[in-house]
PDB file of N, CA and C in Angstrom:
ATOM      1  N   UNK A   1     132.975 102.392  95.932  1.00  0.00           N
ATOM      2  CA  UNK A   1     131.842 101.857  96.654  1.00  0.00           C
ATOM      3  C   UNK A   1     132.314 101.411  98.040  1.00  0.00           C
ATOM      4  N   UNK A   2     131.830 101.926  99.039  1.00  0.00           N
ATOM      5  CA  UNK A   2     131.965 101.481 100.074  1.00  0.00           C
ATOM      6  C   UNK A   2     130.557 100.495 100.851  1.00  0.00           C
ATOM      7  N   UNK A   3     130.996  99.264 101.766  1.00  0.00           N
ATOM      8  CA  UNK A   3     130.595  98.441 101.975  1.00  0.00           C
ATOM      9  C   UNK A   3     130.946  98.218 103.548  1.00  0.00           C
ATOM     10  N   UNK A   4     129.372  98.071 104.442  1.00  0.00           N
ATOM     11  CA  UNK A   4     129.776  97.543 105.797  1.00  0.00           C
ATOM     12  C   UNK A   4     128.793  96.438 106.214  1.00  0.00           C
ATOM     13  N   UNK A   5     129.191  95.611 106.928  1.00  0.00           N
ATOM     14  CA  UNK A   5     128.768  93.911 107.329  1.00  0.00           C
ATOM     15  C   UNK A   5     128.653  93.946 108.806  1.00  0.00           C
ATOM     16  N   UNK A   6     127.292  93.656 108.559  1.00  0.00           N
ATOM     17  CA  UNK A   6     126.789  94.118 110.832  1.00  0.00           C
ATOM     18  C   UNK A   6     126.199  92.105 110.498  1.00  0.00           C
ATOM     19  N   UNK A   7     127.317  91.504 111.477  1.00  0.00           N
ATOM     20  CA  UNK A   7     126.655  90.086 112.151  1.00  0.00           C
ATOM     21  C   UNK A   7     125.598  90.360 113.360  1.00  0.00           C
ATOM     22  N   UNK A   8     124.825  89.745 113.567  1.00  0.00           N
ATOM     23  CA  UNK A   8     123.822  89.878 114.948  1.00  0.00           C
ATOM     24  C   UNK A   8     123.576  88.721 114.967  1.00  0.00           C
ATOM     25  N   UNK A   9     123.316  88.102 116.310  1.00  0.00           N
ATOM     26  CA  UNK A   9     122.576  87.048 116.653  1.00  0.00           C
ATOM     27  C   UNK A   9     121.606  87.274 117.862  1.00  0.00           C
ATOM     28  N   UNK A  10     120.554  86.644 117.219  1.00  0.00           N
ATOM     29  CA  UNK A  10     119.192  86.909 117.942  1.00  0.00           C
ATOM     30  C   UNK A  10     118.556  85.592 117.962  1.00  0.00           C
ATOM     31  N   UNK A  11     118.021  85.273 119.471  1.00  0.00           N
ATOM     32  CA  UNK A  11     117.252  84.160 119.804  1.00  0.00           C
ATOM     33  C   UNK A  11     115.995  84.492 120.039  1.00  0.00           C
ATOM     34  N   UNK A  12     115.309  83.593 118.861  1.00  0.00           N
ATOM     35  CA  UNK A  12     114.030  84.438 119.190  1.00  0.00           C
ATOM     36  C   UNK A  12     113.147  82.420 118.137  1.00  0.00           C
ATOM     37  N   UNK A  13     111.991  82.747 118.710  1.00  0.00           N
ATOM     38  CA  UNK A  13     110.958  81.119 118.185  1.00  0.00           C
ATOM     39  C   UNK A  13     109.951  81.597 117.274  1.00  0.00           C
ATOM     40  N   UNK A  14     109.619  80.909 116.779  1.00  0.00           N
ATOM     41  CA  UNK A  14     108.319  81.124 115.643  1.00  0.00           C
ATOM     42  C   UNK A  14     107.595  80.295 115.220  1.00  0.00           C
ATOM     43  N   UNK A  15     106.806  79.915 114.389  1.00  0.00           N
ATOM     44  CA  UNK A  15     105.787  78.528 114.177  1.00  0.00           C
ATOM     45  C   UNK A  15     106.088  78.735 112.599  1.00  0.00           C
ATOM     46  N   UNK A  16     105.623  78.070 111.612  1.00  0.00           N
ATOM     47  CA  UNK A  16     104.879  78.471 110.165  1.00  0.00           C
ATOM     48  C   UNK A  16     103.898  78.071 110.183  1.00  0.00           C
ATOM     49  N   UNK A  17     103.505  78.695 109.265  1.00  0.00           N
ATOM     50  CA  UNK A  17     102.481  78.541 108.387  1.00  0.00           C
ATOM     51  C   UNK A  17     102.659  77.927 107.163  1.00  0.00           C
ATOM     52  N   UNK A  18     102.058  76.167 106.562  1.00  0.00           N
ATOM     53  CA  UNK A  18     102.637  75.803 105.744  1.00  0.00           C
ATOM     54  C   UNK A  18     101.744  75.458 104.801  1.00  0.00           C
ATOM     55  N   UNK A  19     101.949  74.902 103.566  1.00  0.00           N
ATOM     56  CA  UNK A  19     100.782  74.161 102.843  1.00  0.00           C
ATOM     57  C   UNK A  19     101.178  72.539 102.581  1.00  0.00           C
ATOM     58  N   UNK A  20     101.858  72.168 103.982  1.00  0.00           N
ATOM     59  CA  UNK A  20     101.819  70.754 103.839  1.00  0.00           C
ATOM     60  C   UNK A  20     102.328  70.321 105.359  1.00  0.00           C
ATOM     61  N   UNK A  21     101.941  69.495 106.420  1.00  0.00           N
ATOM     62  CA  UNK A  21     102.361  69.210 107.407  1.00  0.00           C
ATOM     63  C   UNK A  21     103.996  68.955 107.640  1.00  0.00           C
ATOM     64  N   UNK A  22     104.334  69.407 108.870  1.00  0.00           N
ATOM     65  CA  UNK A  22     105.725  69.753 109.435  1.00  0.00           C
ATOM     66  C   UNK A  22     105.404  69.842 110.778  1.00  0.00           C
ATOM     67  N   UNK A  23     106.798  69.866 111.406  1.00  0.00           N
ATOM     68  CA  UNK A  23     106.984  69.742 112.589  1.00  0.00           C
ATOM     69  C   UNK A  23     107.467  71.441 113.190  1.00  0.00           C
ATOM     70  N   UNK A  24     107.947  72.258 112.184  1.00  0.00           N
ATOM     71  CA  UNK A  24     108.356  73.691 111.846  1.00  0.00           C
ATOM     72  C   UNK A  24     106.661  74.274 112.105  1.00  0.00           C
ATOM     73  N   UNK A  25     105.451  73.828 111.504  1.00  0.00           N
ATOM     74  CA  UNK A  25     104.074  74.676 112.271  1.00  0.00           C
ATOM     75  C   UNK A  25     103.904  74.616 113.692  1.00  0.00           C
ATOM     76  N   UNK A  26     105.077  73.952 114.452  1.00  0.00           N
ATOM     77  CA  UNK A  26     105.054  73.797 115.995  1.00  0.00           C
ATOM     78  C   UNK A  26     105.987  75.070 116.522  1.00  0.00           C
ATOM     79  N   UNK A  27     105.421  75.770 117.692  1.00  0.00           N
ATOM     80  CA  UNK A  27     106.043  76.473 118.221  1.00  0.00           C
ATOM     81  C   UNK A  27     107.492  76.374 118.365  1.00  0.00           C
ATOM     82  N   UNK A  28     108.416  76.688 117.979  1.00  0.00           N
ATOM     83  CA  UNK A  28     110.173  76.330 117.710  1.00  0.00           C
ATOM     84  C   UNK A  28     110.950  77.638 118.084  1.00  0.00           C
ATOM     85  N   UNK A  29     112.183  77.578 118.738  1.00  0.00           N
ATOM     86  CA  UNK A  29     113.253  78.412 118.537  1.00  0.00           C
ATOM     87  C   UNK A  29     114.421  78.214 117.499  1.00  0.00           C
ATOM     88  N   UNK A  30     115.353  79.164 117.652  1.00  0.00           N
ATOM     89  CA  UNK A  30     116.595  79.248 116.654  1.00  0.00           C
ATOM     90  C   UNK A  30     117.186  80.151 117.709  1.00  0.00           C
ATOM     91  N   UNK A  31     118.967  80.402 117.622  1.00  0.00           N
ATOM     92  CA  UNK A  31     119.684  80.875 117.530  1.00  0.00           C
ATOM     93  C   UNK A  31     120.235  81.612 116.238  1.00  0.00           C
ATOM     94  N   UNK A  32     119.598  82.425 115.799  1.00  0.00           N
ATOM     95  CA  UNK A  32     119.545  83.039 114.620  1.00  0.00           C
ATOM     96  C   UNK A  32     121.108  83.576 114.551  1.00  0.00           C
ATOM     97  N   UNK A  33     121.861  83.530 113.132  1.00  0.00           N
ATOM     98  CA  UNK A  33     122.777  84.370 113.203  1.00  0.00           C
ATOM     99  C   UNK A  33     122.356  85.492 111.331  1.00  0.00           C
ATOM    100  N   UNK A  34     122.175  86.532 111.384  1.00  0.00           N
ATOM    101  CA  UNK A  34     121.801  87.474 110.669  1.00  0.00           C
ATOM    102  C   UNK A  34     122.971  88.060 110.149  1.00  0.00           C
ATOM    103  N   UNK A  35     123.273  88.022 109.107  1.00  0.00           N
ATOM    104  CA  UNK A  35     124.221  89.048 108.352  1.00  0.00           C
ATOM    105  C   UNK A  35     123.939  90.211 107.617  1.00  0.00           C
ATOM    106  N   UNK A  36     123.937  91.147 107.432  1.00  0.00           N
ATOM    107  CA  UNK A  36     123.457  92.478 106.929  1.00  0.00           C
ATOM    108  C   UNK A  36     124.751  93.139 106.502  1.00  0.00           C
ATOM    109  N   UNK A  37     124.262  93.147 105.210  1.00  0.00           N
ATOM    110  CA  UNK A  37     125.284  93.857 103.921  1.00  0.00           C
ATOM    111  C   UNK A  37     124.713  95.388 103.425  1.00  0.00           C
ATOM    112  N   UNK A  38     125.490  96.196 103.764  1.00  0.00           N
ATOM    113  CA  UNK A  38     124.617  97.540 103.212  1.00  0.00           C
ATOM    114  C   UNK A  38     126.176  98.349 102.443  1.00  0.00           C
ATOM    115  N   UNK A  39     125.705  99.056 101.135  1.00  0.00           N
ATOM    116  CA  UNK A  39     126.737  99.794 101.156  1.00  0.00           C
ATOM    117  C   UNK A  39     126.375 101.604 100.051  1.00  0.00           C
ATOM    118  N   UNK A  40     127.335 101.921  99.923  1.00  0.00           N
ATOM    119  CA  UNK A  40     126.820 103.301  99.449  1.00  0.00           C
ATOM    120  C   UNK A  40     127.806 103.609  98.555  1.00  0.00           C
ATOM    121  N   UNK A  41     128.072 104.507  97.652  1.00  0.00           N
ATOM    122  CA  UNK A  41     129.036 105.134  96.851  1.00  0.00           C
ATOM    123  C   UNK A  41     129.667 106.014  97.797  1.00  0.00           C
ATOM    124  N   UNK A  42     128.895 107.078  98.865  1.00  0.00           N
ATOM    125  CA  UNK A  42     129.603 108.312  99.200  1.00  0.00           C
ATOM    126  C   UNK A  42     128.877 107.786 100.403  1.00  0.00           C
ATOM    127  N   UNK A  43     130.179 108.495 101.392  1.00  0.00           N
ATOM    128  CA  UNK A  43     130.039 108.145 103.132  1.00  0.00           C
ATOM    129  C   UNK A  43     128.454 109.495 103.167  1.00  0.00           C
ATOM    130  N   UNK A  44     127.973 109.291 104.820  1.00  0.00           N
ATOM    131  CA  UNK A  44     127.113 110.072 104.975  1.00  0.00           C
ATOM    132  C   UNK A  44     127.937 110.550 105.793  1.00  0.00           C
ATOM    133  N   UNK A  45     126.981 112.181 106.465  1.00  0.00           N
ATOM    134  CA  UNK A  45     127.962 113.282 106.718  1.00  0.00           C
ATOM    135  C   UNK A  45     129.026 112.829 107.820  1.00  0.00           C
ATOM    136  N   UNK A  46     128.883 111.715 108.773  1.00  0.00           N
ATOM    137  CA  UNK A  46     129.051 111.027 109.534  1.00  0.00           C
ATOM    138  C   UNK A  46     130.431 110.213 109.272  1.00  0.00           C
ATOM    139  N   UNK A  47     130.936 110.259 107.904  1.00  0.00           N
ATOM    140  CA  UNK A  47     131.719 109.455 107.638  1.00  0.00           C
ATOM    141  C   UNK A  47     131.660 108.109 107.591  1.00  0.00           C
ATOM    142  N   UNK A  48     130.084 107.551 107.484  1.00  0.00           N
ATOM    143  CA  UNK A  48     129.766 105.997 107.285  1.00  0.00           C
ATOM    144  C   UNK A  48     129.099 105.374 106.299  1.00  0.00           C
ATOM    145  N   UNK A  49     128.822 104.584 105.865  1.00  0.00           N
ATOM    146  CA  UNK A  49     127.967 103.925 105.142  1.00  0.00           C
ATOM    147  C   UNK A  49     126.364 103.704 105.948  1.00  0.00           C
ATOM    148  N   UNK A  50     126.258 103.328 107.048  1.00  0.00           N
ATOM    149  CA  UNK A  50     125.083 103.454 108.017  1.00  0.00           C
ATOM    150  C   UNK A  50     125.904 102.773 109.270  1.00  0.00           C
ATOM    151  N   UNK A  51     125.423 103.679 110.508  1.00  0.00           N
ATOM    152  CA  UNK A  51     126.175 103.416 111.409  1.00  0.00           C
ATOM    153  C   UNK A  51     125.731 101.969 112.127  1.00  0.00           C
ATOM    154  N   UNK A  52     126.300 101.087 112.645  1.00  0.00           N
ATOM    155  CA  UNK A  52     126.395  99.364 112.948  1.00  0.00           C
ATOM    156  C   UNK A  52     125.497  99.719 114.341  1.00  0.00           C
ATOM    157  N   UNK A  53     125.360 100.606 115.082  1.00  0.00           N
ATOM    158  CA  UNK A  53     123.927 100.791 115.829  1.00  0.00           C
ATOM    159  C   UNK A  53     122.981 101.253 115.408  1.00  0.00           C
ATOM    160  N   UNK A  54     122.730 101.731 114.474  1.00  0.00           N
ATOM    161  CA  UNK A  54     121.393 101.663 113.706  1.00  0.00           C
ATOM    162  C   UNK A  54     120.879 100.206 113.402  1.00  0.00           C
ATOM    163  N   UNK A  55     121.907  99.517 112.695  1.00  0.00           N
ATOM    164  CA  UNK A  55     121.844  98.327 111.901  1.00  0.00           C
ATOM    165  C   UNK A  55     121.242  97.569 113.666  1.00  0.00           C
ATOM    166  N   UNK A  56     121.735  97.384 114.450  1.00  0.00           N
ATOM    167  CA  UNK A  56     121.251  96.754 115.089  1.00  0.00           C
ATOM    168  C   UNK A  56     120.519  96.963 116.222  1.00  0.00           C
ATOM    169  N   UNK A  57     119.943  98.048 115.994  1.00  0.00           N
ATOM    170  CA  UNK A  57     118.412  98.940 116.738  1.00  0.00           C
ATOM    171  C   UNK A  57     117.591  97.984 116.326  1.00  0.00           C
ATOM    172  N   UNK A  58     117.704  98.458 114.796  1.00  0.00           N
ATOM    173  CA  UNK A  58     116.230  98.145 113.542  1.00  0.00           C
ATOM    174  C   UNK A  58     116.429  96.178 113.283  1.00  0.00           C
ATOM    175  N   UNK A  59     117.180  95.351 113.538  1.00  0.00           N
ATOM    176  CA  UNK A  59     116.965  93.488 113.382  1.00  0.00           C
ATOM    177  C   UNK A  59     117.167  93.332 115.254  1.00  0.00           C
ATOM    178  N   UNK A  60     117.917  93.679 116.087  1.00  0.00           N
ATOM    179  CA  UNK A  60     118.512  92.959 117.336  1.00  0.00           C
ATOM    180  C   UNK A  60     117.382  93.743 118.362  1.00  0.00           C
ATOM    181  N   UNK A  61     117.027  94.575 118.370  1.00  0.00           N
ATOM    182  CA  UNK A  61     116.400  95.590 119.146  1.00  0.00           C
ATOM    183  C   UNK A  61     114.724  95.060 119.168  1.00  0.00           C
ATOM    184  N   UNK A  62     114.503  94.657 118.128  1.00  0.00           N
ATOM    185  CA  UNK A  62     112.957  94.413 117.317  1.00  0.00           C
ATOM    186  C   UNK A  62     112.674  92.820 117.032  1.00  0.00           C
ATOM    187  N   UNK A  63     113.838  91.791 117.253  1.00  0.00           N
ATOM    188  CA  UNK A  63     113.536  90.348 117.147  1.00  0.00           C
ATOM    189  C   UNK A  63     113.985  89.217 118.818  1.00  0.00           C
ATOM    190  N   UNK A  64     114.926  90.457 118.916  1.00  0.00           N
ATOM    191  CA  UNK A  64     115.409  89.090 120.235  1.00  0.00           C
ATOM    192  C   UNK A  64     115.279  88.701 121.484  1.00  0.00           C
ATOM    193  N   UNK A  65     114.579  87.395 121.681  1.00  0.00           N
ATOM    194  CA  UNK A  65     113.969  87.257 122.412  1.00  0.00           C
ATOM    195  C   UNK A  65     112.594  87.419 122.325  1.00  0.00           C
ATOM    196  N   UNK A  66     111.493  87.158 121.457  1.00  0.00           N
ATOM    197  CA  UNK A  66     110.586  87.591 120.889  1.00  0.00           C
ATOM    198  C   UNK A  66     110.075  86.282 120.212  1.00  0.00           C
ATOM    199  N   UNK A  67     109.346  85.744 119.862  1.00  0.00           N
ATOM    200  CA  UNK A  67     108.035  85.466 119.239  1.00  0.00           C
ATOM    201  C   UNK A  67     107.673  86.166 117.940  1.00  0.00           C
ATOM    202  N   UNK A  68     108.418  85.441 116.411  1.00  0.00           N
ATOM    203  CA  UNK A  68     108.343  85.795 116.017  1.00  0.00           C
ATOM    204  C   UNK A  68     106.817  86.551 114.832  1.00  0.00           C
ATOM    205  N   UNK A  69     106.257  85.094 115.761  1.00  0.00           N
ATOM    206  CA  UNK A  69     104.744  85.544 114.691  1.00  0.00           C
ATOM    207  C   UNK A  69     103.995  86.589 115.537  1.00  0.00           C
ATOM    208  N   UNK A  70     104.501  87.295 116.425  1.00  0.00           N
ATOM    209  CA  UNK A  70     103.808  87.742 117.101  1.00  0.00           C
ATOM    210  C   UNK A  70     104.754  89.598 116.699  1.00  0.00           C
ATOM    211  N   UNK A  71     105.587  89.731 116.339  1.00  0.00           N
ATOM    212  CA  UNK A  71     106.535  90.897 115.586  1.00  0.00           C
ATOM    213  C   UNK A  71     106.191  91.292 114.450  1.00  0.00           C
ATOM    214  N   UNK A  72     106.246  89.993 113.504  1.00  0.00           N
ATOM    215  CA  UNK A  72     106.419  90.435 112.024  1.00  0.00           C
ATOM    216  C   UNK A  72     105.088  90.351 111.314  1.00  0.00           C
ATOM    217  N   UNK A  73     104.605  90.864 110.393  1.00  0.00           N
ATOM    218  CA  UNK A  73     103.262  90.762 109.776  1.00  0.00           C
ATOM    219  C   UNK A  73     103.177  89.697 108.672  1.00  0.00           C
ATOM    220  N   UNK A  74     104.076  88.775 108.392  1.00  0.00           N
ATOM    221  CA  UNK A  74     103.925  87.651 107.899  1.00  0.00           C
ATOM    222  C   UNK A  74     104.487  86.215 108.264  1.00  0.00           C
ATOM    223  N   UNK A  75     104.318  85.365 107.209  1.00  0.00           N
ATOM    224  CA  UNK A  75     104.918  84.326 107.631  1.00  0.00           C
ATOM    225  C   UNK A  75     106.527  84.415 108.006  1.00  0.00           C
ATOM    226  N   UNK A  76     107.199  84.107 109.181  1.00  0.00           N
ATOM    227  CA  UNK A  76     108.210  84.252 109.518  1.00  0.00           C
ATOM    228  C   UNK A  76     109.480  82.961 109.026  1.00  0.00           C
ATOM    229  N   UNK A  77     109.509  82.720 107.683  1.00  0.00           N
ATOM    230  CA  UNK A  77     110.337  81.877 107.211  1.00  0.00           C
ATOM    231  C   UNK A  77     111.679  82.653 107.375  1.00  0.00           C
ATOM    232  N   UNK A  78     112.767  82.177 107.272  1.00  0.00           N
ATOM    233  CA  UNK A  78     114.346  82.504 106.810  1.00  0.00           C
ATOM    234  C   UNK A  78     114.387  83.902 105.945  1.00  0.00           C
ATOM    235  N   UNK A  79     113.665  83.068 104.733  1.00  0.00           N
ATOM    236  CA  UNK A  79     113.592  83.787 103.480  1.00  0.00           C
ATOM    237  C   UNK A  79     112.901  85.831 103.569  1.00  0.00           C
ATOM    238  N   UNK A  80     111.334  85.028 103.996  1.00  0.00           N
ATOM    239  CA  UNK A  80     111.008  86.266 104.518  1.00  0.00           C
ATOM    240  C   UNK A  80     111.658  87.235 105.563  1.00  0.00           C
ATOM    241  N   UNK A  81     112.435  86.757 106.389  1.00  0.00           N
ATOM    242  CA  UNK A  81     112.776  87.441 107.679  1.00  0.00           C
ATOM    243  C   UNK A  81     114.193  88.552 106.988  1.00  0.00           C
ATOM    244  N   UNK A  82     114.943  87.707 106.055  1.00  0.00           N
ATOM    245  CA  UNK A  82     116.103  88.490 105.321  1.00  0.00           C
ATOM    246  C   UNK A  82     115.755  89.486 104.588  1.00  0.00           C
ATOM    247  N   UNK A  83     114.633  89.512 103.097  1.00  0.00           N
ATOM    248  CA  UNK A  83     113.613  90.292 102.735  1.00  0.00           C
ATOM    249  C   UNK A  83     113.298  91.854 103.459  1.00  0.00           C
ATOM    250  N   UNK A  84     113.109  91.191 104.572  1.00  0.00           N
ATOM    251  CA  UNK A  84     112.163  92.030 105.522  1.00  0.00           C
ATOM    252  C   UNK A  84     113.557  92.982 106.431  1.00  0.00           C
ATOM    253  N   UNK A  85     114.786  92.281 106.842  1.00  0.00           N
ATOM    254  CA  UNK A  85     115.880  93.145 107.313  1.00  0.00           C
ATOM    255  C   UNK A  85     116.025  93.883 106.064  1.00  0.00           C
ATOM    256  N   UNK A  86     116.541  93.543 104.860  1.00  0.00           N
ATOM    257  CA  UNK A  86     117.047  94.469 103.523  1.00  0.00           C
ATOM    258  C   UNK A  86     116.167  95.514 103.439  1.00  0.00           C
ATOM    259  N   UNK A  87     114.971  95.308 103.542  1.00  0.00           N
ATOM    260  CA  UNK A  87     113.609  96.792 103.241  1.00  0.00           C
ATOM    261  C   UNK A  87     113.856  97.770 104.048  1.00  0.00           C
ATOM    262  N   UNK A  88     114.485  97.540 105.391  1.00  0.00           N
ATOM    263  CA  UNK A  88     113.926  98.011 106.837  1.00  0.00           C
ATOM    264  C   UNK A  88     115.413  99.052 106.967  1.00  0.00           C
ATOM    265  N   UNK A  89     116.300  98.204 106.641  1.00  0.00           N
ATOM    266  CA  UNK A  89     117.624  98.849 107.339  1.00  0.00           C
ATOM    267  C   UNK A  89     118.623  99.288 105.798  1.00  0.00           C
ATOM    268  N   UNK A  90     118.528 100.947 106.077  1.00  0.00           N
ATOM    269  CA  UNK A  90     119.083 101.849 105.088  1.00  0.00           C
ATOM    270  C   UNK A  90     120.521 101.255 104.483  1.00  0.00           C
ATOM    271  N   UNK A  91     120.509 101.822 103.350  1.00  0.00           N
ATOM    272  CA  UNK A  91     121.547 101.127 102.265  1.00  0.00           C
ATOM    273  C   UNK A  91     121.766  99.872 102.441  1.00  0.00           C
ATOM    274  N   UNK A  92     120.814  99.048 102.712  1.00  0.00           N
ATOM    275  CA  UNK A  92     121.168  97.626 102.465  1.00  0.00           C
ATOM    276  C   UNK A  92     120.576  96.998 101.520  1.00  0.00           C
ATOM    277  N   UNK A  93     121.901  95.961 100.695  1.00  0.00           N
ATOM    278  CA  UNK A  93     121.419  95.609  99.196  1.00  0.00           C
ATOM    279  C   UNK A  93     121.297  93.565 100.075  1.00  0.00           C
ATOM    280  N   UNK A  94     121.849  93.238 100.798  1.00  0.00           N
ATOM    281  CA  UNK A  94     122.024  91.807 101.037  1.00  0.00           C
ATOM    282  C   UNK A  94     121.726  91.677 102.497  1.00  0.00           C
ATOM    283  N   UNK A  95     121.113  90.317 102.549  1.00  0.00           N
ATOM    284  CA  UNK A  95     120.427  89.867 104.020  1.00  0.00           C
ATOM    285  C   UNK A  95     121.135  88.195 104.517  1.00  0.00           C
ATOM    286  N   UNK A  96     121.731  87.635 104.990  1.00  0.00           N
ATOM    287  CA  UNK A  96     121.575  86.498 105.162  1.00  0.00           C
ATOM    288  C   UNK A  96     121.290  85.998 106.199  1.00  0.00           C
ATOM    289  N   UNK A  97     120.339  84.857 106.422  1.00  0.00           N
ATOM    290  CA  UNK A  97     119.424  84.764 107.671  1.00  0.00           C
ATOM    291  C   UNK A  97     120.105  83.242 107.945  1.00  0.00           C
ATOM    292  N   UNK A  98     120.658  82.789 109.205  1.00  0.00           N
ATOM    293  CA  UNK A  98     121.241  81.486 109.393  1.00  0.00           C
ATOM    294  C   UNK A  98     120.031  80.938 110.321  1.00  0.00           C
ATOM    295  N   UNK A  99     119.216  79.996 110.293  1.00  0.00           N
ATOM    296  CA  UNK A  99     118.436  79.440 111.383  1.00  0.00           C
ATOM    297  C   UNK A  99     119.404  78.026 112.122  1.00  0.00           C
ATOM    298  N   UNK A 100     120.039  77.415 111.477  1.00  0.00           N
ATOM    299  CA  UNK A 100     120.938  76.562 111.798  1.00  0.00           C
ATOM    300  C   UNK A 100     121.875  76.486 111.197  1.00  0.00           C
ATOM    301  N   UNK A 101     123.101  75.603 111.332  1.00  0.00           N
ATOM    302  CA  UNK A 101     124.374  75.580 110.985  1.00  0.00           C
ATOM    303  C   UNK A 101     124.342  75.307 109.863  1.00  0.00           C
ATOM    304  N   UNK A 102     123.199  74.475 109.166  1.00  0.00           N
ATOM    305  CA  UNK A 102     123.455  73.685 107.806  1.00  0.00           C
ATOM    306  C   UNK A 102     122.122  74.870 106.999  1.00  0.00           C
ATOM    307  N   UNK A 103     121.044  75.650 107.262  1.00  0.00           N
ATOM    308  CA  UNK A 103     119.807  76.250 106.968  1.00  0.00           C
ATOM    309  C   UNK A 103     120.235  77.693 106.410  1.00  0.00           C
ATOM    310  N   UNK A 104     120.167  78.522 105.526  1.00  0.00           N
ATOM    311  CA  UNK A 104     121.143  79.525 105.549  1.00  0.00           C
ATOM    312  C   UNK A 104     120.142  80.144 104.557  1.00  0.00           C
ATOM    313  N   UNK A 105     119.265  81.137 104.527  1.00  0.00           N
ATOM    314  CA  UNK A 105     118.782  82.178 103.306  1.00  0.00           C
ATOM    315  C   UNK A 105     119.174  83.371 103.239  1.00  0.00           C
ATOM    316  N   UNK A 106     119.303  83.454 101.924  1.00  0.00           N
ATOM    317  CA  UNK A 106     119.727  85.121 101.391  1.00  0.00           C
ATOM    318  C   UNK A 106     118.579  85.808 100.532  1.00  0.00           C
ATOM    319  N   UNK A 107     118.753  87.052 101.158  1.00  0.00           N
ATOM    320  CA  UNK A 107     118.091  87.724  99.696  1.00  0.00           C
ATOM    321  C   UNK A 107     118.626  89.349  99.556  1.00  0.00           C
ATOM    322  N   UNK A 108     119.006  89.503  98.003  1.00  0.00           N
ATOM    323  CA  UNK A 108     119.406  90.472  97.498  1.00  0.00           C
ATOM    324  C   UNK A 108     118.874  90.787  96.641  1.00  0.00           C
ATOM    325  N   UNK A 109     119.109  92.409  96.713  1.00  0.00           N
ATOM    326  CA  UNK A 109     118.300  93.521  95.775  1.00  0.00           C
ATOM    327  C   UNK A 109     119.021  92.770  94.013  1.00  0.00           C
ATOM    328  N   UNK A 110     118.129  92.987  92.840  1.00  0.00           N
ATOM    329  CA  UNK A 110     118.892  93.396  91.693  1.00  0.00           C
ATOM    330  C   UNK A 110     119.603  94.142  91.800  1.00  0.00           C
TER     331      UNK A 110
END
């Protein structure tokens, strides 16, 4: 099994949408740092697992510097935003989304 790890960081603000008052439904930024885990059994013809400019066409190309409720078609939590890299960007089984130093979501395939 081969395995490749694309870091990105993207500055980009967003609001929520919540079901209980916060200071997070206020227009806010982050210094996002994004980790993206993708891997494959057999290289593609290319000799890669997916090439690390693809990986960061499809999260760095499409979030930074951006407004996030204004990009993504849902609520733009952590959670969702990792979700939403794993669907998007080929052979990837793991997402981890950093909004701050101490704030950190993952999400992985079964």
């Amino acid at each position: 099994m081969y395995t490749v790890i694309k870091r990105i960081e993207v500055s980009a603000s967003h609001r929520l949408h919540l079901s209980y008052q916060s200071k997070c439904e206020n227009l806010h930024g982050h210094n996002w740092v994004i980790t993206v885990y993708c891997r494959a059994r057999e290289l593609n013809e290319d000799g890669m697992v997916v090439d690390f400019t693809k990986i960061k066409t499809m999260v760095k190309d499409r979030l930074d510097h951006r407004d996030l409720n204004e990009v993504l078609p849902f609520n733009p939590t952590a959670e969702n935003i990792a979700r939403w890299v794993c669907d998007n960007v080929d052979c990837c089984y793991k997402v981890e989304v950093r909004e701050s130093e101490g704030n950190v979501a993952v999400y992985e395939e079964d």
